[in-house]
Structures are given as structure tokens and as C-alpha cells.
PDB file of N, CA and C in Angstrom:
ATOM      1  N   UNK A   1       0.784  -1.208   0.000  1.00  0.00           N
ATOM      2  CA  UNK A   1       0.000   0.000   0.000  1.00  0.00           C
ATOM      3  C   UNK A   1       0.833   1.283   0.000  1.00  0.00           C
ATOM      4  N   UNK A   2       2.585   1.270   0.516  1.00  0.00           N
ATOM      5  CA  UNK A   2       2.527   2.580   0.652  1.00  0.00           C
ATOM      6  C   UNK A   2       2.672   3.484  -0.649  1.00  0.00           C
ATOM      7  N   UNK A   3       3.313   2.605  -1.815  1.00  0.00           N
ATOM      8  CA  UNK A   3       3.494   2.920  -2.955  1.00  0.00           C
ATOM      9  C   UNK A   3       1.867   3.416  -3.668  1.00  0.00           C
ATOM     10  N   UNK A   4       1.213   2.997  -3.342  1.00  0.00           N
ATOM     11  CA  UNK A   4      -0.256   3.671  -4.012  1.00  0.00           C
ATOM     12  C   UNK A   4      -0.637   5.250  -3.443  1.00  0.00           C
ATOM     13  N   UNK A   5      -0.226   5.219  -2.258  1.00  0.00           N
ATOM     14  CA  UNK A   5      -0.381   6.081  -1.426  1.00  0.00           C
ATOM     15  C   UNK A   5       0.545   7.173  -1.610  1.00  0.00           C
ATOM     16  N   UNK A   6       1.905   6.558  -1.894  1.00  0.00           N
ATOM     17  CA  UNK A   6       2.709   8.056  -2.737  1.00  0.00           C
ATOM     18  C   UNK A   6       2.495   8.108  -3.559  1.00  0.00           C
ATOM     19  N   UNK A   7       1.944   7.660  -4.567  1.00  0.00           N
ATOM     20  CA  UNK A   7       1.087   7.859  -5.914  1.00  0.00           C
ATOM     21  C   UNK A   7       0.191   9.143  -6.090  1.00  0.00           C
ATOM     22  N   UNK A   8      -0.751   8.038  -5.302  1.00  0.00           N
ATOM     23  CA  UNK A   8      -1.734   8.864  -5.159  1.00  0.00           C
ATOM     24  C   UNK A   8      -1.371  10.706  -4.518  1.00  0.00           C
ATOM     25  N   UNK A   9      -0.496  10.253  -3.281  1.00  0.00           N
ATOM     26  CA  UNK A   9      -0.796  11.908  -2.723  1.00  0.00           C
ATOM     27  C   UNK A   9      -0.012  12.812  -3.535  1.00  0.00           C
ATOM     28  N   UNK A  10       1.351  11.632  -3.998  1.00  0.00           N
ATOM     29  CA  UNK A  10       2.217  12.634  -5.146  1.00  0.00           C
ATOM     30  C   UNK A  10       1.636  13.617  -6.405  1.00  0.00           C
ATOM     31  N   UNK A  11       0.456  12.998  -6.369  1.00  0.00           N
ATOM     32  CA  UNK A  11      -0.389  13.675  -8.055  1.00  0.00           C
ATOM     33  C   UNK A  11      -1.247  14.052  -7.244  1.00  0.00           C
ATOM     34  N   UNK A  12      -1.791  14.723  -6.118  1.00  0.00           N
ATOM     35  CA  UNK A  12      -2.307  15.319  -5.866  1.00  0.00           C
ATOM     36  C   UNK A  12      -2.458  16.915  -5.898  1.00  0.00           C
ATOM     37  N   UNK A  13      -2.762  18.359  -6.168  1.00  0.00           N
ATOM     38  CA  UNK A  13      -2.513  19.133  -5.881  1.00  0.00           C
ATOM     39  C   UNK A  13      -2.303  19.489  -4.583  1.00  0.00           C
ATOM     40  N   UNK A  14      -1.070  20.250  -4.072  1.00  0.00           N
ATOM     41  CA  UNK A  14      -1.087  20.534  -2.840  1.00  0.00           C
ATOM     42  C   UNK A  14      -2.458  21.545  -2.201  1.00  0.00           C
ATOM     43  N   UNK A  15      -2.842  21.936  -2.358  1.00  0.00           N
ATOM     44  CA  UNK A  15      -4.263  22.961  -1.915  1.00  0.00           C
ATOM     45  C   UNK A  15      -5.443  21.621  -1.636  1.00  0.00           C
ATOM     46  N   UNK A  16      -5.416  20.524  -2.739  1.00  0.00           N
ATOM     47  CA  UNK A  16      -5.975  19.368  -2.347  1.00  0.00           C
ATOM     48  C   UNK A  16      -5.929  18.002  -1.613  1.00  0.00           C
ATOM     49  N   UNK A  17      -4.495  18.447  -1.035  1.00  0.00           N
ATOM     50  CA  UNK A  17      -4.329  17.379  -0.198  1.00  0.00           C
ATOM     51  C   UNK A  17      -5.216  16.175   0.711  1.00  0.00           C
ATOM     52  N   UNK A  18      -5.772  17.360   1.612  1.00  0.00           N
ATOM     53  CA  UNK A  18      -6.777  16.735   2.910  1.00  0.00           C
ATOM     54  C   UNK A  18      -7.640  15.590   1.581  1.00  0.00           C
ATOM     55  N   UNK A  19      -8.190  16.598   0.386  1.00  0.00           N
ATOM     56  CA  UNK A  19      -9.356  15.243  -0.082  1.00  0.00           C
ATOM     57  C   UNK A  19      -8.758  14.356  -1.044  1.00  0.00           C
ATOM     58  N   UNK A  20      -7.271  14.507  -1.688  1.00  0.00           N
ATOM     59  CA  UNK A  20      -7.167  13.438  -1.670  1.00  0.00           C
ATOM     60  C   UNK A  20      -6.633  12.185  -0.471  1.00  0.00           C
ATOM     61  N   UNK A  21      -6.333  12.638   0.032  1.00  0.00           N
ATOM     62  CA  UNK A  21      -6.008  11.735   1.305  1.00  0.00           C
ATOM     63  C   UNK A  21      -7.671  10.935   1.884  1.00  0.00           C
ATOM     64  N   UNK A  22      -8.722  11.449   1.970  1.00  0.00           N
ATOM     65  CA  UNK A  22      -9.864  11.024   2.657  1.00  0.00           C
ATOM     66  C   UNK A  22     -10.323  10.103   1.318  1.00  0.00           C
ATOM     67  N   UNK A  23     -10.439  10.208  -0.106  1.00  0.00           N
ATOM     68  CA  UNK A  23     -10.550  10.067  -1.034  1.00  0.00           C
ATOM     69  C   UNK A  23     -10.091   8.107  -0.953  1.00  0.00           C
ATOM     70  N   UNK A  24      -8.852   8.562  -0.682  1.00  0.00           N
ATOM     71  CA  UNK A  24      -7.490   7.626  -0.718  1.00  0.00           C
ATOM     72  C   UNK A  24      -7.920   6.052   0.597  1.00  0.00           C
ATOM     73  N   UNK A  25      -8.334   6.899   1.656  1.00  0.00           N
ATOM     74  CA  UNK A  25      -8.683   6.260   2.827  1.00  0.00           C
ATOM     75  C   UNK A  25     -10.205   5.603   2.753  1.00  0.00           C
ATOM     76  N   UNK A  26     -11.131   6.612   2.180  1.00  0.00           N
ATOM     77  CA  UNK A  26     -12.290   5.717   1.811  1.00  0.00           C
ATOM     78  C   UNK A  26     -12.301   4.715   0.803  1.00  0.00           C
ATOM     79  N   UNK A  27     -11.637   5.239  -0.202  1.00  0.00           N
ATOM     80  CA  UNK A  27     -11.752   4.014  -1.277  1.00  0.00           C
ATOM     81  C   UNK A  27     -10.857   2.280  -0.852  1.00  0.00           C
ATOM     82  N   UNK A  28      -9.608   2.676   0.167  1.00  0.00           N
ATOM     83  CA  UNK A  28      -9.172   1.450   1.416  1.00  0.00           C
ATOM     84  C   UNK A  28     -10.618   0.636   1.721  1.00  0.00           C
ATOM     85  N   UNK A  29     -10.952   1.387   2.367  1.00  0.00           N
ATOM     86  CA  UNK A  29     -11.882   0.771   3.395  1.00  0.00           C
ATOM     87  C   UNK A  29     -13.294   0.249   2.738  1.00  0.00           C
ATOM     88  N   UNK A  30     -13.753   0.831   1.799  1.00  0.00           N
ATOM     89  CA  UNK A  30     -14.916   0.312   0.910  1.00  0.00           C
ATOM     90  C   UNK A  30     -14.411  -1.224   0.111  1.00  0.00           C
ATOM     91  N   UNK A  31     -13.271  -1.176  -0.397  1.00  0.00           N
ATOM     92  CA  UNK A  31     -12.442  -1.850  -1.425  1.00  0.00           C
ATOM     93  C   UNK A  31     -11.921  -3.410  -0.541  1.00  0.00           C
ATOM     94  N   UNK A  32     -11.806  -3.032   0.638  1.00  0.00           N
ATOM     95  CA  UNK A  32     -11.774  -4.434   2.047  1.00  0.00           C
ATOM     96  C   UNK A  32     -12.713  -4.675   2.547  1.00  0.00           C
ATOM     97  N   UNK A  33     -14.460  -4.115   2.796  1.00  0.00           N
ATOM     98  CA  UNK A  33     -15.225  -4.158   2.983  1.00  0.00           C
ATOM     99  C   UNK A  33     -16.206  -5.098   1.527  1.00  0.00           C
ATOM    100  N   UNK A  34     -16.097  -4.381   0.917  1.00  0.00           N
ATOM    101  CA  UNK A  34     -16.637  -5.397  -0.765  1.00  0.00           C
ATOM    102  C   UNK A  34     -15.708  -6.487  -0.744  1.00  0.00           C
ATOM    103  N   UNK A  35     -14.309  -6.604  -0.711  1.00  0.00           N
ATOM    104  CA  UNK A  35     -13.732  -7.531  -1.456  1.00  0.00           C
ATOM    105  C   UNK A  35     -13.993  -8.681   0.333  1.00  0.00           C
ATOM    106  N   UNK A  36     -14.355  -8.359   1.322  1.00  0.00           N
ATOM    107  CA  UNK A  36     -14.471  -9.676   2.611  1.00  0.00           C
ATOM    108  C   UNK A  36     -15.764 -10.049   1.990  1.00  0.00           C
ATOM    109  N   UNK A  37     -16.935  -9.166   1.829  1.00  0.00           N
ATOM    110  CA  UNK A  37     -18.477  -9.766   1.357  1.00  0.00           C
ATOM    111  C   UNK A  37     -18.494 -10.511   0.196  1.00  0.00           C
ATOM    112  N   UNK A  38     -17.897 -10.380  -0.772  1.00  0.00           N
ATOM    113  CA  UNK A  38     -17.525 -10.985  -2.043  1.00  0.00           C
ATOM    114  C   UNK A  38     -17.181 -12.407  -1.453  1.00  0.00           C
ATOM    115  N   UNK A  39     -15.786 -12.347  -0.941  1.00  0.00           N
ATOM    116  CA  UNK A  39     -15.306 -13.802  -0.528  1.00  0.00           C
ATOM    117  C   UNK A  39     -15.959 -14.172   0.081  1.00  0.00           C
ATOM    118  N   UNK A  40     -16.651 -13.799   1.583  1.00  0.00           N
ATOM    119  CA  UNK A  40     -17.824 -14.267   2.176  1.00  0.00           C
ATOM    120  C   UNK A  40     -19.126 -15.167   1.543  1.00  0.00           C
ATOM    121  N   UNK A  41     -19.482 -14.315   0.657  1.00  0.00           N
ATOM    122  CA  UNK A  41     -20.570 -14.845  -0.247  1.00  0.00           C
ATOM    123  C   UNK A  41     -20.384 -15.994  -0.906  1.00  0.00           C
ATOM    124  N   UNK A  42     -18.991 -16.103  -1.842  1.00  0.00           N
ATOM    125  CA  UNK A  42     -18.412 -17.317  -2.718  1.00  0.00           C
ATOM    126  C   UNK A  42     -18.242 -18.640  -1.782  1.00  0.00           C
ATOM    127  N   UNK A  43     -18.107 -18.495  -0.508  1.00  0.00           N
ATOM    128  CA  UNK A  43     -17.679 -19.435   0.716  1.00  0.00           C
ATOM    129  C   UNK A  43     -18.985 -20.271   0.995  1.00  0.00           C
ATOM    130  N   UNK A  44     -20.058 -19.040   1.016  1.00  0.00           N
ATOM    131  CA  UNK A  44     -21.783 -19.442   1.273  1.00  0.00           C
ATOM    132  C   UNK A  44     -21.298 -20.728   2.122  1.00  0.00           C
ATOM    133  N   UNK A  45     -22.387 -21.738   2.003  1.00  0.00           N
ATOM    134  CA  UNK A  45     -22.569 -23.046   2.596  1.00  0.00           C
ATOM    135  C   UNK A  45     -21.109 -24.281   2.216  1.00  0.00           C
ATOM    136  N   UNK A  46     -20.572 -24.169   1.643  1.00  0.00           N
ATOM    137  CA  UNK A  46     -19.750 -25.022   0.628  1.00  0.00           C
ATOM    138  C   UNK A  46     -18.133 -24.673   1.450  1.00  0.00           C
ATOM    139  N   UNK A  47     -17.833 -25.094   2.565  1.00  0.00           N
ATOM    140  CA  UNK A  47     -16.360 -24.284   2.781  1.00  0.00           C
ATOM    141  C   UNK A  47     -15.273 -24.322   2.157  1.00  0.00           C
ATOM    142  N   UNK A  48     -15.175 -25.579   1.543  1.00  0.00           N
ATOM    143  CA  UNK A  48     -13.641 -25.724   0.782  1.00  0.00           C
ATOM    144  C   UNK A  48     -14.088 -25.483  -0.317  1.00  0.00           C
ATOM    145  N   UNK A  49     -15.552 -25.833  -1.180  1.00  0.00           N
ATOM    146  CA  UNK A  49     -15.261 -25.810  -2.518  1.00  0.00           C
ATOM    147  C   UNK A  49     -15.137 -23.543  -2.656  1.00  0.00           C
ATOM    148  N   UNK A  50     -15.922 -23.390  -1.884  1.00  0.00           N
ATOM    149  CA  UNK A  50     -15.995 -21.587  -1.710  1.00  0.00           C
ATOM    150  C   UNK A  50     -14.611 -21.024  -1.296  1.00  0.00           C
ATOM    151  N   UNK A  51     -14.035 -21.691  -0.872  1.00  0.00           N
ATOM    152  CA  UNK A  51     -12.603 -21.302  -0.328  1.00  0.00           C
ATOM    153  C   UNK A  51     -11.611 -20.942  -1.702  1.00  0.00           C
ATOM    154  N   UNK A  52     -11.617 -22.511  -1.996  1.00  0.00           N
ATOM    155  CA  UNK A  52     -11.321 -22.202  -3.270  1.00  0.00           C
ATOM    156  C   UNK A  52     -11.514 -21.884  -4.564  1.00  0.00           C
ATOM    157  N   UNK A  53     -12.682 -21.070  -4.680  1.00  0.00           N
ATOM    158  CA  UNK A  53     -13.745 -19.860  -5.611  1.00  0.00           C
ATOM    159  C   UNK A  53     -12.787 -18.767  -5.098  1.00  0.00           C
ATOM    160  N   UNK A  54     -12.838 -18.469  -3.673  1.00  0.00           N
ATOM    161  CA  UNK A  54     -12.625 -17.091  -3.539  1.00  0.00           C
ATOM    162  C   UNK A  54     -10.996 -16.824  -3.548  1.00  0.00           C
ATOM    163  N   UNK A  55     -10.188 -17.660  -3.117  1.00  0.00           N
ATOM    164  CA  UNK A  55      -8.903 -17.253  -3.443  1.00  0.00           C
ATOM    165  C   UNK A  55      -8.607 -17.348  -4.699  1.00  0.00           C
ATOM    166  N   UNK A  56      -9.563 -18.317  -5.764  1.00  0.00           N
ATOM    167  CA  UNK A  56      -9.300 -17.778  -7.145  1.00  0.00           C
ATOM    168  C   UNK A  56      -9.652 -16.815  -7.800  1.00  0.00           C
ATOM    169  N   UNK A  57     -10.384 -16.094  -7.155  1.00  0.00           N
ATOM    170  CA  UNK A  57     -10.901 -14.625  -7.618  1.00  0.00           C
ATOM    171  C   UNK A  57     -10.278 -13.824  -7.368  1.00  0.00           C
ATOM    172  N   UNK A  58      -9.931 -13.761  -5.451  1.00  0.00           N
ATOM    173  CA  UNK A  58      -8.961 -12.989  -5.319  1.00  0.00           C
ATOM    174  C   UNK A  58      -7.554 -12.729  -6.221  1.00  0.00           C
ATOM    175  N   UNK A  59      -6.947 -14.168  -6.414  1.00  0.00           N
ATOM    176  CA  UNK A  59      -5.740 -13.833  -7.650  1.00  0.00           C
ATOM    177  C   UNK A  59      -5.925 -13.458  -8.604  1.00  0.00           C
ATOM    178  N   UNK A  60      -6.958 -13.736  -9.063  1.00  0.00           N
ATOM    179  CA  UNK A  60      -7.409 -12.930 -10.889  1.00  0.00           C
ATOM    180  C   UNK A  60      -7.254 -11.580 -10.241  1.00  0.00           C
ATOM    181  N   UNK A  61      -8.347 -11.157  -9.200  1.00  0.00           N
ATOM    182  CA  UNK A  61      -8.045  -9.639  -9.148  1.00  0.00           C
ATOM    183  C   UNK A  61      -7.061  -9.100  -8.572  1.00  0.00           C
ATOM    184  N   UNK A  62      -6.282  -9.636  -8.534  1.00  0.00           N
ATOM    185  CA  UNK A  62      -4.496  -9.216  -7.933  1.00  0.00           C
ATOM    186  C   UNK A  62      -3.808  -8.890  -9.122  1.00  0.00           C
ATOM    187  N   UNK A  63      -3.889  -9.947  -9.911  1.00  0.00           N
ATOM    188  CA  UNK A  63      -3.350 -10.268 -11.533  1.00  0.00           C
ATOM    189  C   UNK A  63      -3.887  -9.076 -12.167  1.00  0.00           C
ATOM    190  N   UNK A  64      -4.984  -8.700 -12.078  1.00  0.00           N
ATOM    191  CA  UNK A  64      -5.595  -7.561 -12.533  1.00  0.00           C
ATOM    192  C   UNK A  64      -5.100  -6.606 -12.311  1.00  0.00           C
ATOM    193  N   UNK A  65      -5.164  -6.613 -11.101  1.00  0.00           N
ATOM    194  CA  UNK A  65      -4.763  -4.979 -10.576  1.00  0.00           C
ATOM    195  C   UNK A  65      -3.349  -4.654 -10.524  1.00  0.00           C
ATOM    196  N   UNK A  66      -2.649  -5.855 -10.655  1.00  0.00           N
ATOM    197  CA  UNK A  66      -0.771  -5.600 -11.223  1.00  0.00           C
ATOM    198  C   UNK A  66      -0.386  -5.524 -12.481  1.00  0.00           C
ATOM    199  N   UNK A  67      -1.049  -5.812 -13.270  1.00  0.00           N
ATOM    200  CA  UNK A  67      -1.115  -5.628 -14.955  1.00  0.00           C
ATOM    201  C   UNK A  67      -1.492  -4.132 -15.383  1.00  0.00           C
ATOM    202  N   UNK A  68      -2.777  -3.783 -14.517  1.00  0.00           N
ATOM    203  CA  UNK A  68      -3.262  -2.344 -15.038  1.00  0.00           C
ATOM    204  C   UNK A  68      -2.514  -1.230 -13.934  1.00  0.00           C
ATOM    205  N   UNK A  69      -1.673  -1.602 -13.078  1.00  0.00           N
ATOM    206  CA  UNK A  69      -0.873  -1.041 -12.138  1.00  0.00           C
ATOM    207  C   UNK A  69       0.449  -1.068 -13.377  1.00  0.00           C
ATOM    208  N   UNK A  70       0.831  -2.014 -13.810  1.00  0.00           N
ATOM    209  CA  UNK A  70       2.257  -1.861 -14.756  1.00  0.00           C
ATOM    210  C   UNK A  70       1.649  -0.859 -15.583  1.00  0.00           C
ATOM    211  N   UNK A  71       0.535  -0.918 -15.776  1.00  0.00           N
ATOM    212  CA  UNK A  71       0.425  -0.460 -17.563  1.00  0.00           C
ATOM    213  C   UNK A  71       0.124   1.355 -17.018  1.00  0.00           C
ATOM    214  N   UNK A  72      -0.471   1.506 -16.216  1.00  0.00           N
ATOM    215  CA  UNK A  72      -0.680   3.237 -16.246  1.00  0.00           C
ATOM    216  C   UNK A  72      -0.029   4.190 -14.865  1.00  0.00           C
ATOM    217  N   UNK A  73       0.467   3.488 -14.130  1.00  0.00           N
ATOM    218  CA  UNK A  73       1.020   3.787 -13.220  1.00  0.00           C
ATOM    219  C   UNK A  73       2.607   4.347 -13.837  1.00  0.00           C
ATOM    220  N   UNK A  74       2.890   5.974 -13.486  1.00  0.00           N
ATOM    221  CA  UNK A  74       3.895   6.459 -14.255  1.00  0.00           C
ATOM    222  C   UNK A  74       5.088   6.137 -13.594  1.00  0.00           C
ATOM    223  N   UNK A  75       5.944   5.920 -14.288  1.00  0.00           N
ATOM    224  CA  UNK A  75       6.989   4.857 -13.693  1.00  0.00           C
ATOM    225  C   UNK A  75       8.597   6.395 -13.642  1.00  0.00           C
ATOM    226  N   UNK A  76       8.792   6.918 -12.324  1.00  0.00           N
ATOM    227  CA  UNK A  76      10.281   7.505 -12.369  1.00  0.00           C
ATOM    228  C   UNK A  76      10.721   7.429 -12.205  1.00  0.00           C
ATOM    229  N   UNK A  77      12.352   7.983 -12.302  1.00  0.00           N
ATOM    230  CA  UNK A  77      13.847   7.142 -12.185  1.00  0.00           C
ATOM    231  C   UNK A  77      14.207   7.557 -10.753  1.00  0.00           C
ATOM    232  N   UNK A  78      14.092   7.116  -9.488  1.00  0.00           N
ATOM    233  CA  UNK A  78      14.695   7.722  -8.118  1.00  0.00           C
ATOM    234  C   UNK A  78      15.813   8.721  -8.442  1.00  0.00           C
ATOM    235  N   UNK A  79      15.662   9.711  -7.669  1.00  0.00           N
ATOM    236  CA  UNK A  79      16.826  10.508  -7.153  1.00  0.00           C
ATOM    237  C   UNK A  79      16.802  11.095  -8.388  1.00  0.00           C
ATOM    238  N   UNK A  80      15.521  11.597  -9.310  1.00  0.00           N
ATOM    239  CA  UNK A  80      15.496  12.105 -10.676  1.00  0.00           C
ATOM    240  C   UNK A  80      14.813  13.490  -9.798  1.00  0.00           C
ATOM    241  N   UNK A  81      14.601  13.900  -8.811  1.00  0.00           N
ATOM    242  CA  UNK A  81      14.042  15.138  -8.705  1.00  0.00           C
ATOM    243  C   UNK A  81      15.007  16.408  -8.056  1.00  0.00           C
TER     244      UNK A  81
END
């Protein structure tokens, strides 16, 4: 997380800080809140076969979100500022 988080606050305007930061913190907490009910749900009655539904979802959307993290996430050279 902390790398999203200097991301994020890095492209923030400074005058906009505070909302992106609350911005930053709600979308945390909604995003672990959906993604426990999600797995929750896939688990339903069935424990192992749901177990393993939901950690395969979870990796697709890991896989996901590190692919479209390579692809638009602007990439700079340290100690370039």
C-alpha cells in the first residue's frame, strides 16, 4: 500500500491534499469491505469448494490490478528530482 499512497498523494494538488487523502482512505476501506463480502458470499454453505472460488478470484483480481498497475502507473527514475 505505501506505494499507491505516494502515488496517489504525489499527483495530488497541494491545496488538495486533505481530499485526496480522505478520497485515498475511503476508497481502502470500501475496497476491504466489498472484497471480505464478495469472498464471504463465494464461501456461502460449501467451505472448501468456496474457499477455493474465492482465493481464485482474489488472484485474478491481484493479476488484474498488477497488470493495469504496470500499464498506467507512471513509472520515475529515483533521485530524478
Amino acid at each position: 500500500m505505501p506505494a499507491m499512497t505516494h502515488a496517489a498523494i504525489d499527483h495530488t494538488p497541494k491545496e488538495r491534499a486533505g481530499i485526496g487523502s480522505a478520497v485515498l482512505n475511503a476508497s481502502r476501506q470500501v475496497g476491504g469491505v466489498v472484497g471480505i463480502a464478495l469472498l464471504g458470499a463465494l464461501i456461502g454453505g460449501h467451505f472448501i469448494v468456496g474457499m477455493h472460488r474465492g482465493m481464485l478470484v482474489a488472484g485474478v483480481l491481484f493479476l488484474m490490478g498488477s497488470g493495469l498497475s504496470w500499464r498506467f502507473v507512471e513509472r520515475g527514475v529515483r533521485g530524478a528530482r
